[in-house]
Each structure stands twice: as C-alpha cells, then as structure tokens.
N, C-alpha and C. Protein backbone atom coordinates (compact mmCIF):
# COMPACT_ATOMS: atom_id res chain seq x y z
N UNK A 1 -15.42 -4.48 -8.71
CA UNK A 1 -14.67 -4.88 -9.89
C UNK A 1 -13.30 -5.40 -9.46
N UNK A 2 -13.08 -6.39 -10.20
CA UNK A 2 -11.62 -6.77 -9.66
C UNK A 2 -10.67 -6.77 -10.62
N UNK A 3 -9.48 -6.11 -10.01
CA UNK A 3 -8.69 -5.64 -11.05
C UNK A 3 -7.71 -6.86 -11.47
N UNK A 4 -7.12 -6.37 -12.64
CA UNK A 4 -6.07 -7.43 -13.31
C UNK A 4 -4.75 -7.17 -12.95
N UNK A 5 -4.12 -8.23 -12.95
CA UNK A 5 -2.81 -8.33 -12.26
C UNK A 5 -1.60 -7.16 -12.76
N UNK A 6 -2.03 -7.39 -14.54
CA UNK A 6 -1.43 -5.39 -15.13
C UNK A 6 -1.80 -4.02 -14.64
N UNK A 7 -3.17 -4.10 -14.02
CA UNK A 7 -3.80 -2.88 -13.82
C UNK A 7 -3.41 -2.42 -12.49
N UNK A 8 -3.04 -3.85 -11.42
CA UNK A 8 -2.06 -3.38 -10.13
C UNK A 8 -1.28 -2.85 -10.40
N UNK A 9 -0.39 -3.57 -11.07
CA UNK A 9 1.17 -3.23 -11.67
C UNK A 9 1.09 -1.75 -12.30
N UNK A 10 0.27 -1.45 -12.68
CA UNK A 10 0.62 -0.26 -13.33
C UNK A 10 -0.33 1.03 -12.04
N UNK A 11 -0.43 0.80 -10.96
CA UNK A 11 -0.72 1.97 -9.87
C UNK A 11 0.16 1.80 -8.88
N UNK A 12 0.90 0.55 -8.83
CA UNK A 12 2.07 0.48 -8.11
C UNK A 12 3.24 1.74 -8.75
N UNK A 13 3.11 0.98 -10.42
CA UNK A 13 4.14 1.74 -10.67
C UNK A 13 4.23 3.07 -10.92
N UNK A 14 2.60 3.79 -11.00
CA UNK A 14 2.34 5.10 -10.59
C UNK A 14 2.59 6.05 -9.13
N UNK A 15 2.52 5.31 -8.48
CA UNK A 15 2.66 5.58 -7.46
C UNK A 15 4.16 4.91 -6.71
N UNK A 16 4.92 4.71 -7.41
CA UNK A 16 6.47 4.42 -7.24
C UNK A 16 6.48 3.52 -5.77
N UNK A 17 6.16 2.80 -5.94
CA UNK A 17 5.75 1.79 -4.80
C UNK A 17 6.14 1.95 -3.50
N UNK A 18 5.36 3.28 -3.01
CA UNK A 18 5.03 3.95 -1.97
C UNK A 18 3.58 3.61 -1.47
N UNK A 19 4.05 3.45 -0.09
CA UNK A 19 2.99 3.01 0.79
C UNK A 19 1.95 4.59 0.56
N UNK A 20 0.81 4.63 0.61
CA UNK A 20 0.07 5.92 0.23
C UNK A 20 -0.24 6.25 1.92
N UNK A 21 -0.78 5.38 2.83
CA UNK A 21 -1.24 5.17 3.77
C UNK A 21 0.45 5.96 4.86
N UNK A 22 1.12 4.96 5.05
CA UNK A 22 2.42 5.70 5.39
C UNK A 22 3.38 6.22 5.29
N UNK A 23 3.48 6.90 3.40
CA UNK A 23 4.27 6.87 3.26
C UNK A 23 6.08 6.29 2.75
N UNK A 24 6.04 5.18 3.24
CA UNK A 24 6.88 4.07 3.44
C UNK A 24 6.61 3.19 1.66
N UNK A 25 8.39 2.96 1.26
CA UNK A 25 8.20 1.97 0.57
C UNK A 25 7.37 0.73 0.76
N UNK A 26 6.84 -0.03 -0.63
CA UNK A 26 6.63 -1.17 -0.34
C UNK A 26 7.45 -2.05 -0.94
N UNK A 27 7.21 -3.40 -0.61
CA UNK A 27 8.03 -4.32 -0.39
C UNK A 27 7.55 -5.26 -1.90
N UNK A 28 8.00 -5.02 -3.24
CA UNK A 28 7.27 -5.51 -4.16
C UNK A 28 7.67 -7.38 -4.41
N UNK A 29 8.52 -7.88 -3.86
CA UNK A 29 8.91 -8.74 -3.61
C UNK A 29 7.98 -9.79 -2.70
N UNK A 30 7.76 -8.92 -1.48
CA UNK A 30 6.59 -9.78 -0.55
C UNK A 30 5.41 -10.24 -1.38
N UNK A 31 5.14 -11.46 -0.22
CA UNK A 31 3.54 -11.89 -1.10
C UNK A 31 2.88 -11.74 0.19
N UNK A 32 1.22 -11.91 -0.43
CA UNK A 32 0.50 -11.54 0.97
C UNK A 32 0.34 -13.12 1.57
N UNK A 33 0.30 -13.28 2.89
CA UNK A 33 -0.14 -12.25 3.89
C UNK A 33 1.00 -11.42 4.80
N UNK A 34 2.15 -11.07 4.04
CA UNK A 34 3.23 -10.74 4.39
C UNK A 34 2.66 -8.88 4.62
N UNK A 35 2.72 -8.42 5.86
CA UNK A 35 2.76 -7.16 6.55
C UNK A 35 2.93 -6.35 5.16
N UNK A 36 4.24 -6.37 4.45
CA UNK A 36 4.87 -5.56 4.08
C UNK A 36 4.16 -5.35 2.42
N UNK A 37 3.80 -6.48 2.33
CA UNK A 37 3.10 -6.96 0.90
C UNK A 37 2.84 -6.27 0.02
N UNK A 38 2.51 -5.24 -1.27
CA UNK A 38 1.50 -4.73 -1.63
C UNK A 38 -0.07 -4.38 -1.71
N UNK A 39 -0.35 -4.17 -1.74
CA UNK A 39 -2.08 -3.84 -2.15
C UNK A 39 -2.88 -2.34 -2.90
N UNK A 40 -3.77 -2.51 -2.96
CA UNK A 40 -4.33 -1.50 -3.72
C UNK A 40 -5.99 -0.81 -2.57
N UNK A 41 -5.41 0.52 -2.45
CA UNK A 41 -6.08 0.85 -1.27
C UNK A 41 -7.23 1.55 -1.68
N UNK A 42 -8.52 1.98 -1.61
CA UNK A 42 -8.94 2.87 -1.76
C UNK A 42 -8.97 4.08 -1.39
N UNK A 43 -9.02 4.98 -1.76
CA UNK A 43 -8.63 6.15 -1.11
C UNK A 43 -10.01 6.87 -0.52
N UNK A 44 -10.91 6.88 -1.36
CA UNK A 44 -12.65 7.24 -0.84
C UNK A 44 -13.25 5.77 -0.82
N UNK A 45 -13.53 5.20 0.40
CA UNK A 45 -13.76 3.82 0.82
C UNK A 45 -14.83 3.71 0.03
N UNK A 46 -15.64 2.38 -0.64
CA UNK A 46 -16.64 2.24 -1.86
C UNK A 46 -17.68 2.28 -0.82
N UNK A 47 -17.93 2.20 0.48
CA UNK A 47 -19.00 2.01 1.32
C UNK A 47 -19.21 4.03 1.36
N UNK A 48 -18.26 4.49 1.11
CA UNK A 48 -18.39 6.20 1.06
C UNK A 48 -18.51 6.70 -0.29
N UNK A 49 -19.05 5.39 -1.02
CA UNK A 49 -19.32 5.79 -2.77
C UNK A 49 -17.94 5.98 -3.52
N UNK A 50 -17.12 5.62 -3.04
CA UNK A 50 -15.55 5.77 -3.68
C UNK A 50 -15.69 4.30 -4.42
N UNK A 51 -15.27 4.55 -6.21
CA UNK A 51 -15.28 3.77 -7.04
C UNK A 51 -14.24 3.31 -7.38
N UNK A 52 -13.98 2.48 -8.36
CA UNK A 52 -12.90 1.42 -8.97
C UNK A 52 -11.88 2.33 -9.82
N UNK A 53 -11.90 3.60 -10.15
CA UNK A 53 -11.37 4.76 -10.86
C UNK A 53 -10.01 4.50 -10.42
N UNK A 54 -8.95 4.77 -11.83
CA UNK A 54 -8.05 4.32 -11.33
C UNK A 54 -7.31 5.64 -10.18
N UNK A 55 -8.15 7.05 -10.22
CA UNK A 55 -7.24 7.95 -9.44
C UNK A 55 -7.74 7.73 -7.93
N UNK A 56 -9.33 7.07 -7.80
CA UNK A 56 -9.77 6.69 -6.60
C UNK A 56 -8.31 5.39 -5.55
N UNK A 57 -7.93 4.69 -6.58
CA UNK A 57 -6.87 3.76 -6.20
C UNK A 57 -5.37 4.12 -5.93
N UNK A 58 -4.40 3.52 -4.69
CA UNK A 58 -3.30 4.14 -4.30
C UNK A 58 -2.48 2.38 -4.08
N UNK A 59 -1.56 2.95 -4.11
CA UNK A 59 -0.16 1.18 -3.66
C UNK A 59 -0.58 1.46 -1.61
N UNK A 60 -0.62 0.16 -1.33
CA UNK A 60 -0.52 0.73 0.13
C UNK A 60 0.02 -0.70 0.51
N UNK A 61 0.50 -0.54 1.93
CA UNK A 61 1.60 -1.89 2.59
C UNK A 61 -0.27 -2.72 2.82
N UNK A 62 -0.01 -4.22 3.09
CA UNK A 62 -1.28 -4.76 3.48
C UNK A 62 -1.86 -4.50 4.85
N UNK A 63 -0.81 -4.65 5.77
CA UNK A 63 -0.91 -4.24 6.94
C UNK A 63 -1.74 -2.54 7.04
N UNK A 64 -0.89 -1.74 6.45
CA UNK A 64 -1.68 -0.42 6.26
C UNK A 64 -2.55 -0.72 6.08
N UNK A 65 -3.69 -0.96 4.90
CA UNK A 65 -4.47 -1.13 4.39
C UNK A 65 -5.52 -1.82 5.53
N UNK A 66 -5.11 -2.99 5.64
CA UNK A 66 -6.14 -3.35 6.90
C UNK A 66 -6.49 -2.83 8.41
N UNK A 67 -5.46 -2.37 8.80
CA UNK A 67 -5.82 -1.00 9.85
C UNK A 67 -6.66 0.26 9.45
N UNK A 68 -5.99 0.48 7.93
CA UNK A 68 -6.90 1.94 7.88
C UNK A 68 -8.51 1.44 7.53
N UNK A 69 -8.76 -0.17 7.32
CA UNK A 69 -10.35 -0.46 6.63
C UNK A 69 -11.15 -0.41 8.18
N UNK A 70 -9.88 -0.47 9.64
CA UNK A 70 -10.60 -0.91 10.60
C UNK A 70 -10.42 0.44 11.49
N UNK A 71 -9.90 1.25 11.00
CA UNK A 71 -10.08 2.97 11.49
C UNK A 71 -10.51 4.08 10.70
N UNK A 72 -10.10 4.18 9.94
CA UNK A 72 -10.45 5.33 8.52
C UNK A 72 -9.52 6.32 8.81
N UNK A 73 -9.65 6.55 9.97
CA UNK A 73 -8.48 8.08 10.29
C UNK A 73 -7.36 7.39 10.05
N UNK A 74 -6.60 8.50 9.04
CA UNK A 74 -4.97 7.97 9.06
C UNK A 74 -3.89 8.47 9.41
N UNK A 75 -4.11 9.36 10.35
CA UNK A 75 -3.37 9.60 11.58
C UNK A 75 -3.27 8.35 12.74
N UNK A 76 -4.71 8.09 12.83
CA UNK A 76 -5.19 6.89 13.44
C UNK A 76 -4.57 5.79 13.57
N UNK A 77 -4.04 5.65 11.98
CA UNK A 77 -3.68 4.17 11.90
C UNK A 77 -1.81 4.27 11.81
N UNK A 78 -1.25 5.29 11.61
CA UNK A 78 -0.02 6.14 11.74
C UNK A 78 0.69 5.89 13.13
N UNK A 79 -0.53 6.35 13.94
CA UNK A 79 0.11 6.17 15.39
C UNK A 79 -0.20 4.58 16.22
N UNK A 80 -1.30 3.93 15.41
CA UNK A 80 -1.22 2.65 15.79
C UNK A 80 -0.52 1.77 15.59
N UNK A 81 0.50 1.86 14.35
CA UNK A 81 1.13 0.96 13.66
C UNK A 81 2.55 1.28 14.74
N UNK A 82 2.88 2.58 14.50
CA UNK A 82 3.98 2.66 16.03
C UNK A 82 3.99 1.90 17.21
N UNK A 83 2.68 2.11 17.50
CA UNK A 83 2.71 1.50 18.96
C UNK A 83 2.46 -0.22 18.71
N UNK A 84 2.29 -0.49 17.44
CA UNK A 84 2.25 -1.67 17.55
C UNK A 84 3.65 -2.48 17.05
N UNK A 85 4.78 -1.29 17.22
CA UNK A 85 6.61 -1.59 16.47
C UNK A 85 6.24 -1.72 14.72
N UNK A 86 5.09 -1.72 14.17
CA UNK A 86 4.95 -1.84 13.02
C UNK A 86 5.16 -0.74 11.71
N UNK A 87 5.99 0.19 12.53
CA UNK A 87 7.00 1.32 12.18
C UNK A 87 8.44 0.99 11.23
N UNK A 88 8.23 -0.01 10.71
CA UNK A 88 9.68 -0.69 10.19
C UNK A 88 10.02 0.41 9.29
N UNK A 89 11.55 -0.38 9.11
CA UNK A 89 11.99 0.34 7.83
C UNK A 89 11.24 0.21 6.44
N UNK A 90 11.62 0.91 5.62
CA UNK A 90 11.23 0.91 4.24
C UNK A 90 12.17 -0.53 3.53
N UNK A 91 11.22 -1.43 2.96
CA UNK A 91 12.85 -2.24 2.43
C UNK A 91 13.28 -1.61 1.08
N UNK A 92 14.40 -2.17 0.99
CA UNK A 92 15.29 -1.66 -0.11
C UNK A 92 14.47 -1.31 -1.59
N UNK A 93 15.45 -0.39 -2.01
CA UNK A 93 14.83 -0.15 -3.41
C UNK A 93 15.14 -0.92 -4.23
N UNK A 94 14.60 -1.32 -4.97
CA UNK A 94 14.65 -2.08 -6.25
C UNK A 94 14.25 -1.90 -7.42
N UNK A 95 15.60 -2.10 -8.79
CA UNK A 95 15.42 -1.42 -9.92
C UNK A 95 14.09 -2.35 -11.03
N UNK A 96 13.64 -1.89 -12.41
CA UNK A 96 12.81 -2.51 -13.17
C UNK A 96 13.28 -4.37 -12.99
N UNK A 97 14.51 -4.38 -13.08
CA UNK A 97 15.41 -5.79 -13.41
C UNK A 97 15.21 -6.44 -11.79
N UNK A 98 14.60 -5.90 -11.06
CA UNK A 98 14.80 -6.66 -9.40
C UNK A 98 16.15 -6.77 -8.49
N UNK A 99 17.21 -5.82 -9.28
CA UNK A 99 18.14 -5.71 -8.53
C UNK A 99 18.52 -4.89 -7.32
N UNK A 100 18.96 -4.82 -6.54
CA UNK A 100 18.44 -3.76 -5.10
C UNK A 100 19.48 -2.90 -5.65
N UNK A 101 18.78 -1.74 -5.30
CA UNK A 101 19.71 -0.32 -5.81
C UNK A 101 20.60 0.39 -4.79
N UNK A 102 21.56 0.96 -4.91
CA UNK A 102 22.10 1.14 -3.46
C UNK A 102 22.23 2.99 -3.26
C-alpha cells in the first residue's frame, strides 16, 4: 500500500522527526536521495509479515533505512554507519513555521 503524502506527515510528526533506526533527528527539509532525507521504515519487515499499520511504521533517515533493508540487525547497521563517518550530527531543529529553533 502506498501511503499519502498526509499519512507520512503525520508518523513523522508522531514520531517527532526522529530517526527510529538511530535515533538521530531527521532532516525534514532534505529531499531524497539526500542521506539525511526522511522515510518511513518498517519496523516488522512485510517479507516478516509486518503490515502497512500505522504502529508497524516509524520516521527513519534514508540512509538508515537502506542499510537496515540490507542488514536487519540494528546494532548492525549502528556500527556500520560509524565506520562508514555516517555518524553525523543531528541537523537543527525546526519549528511547525520552518524556522530553526535554537
């Protein structure tokens, strides 16, 4: 099922646009194929019967997301993203209005 551009928006904004995968803000500003990008992760992969439910779904960076589809362990993909410097900062927060918060 593919979700609607509100139905992102509103698990981003459940999930306070935190990377689920690391932790780490995301970058709601980025577009993909930008590392930092948003996306919508599954949390029980649909190949492991994990469905379209919105509590099955989490905000995750893209980069996250595509490491953890190509490891599953997320420790795994935790310590790969390190070694790959892909450890960045969190970028800035930003309020409803898009202004960076300090």
């Amino acid at each position: 099922m593919a979700l609607t551009r509100k139905q992102k928006q509103a698990i981003y904004e459940r999930d306070g646009w935190t990377c689920s995968i690391c932790g780490k803000r995301v970058d709601r500003e980025a577009k993909a194929p930008a590392p930092l990008s948003p996306s919508i992760d599954h949390r029980l992969a649909r190949s492991k019967r994990g469905g379209d439910d919105p509590a099955n779904l989490a905000c995750a960076h893209l980069a996250c997301n595509i490491d953890k589809r190509e490891h599953e362990d997320i420790g795994k993909v935790r310590r790969l993203r390190r070694r790959r410097g892909l450890d960045l900062p969190a970028p800035p927060l930003r309020g409803k209005d898009g202004q960076r918060l300090t």
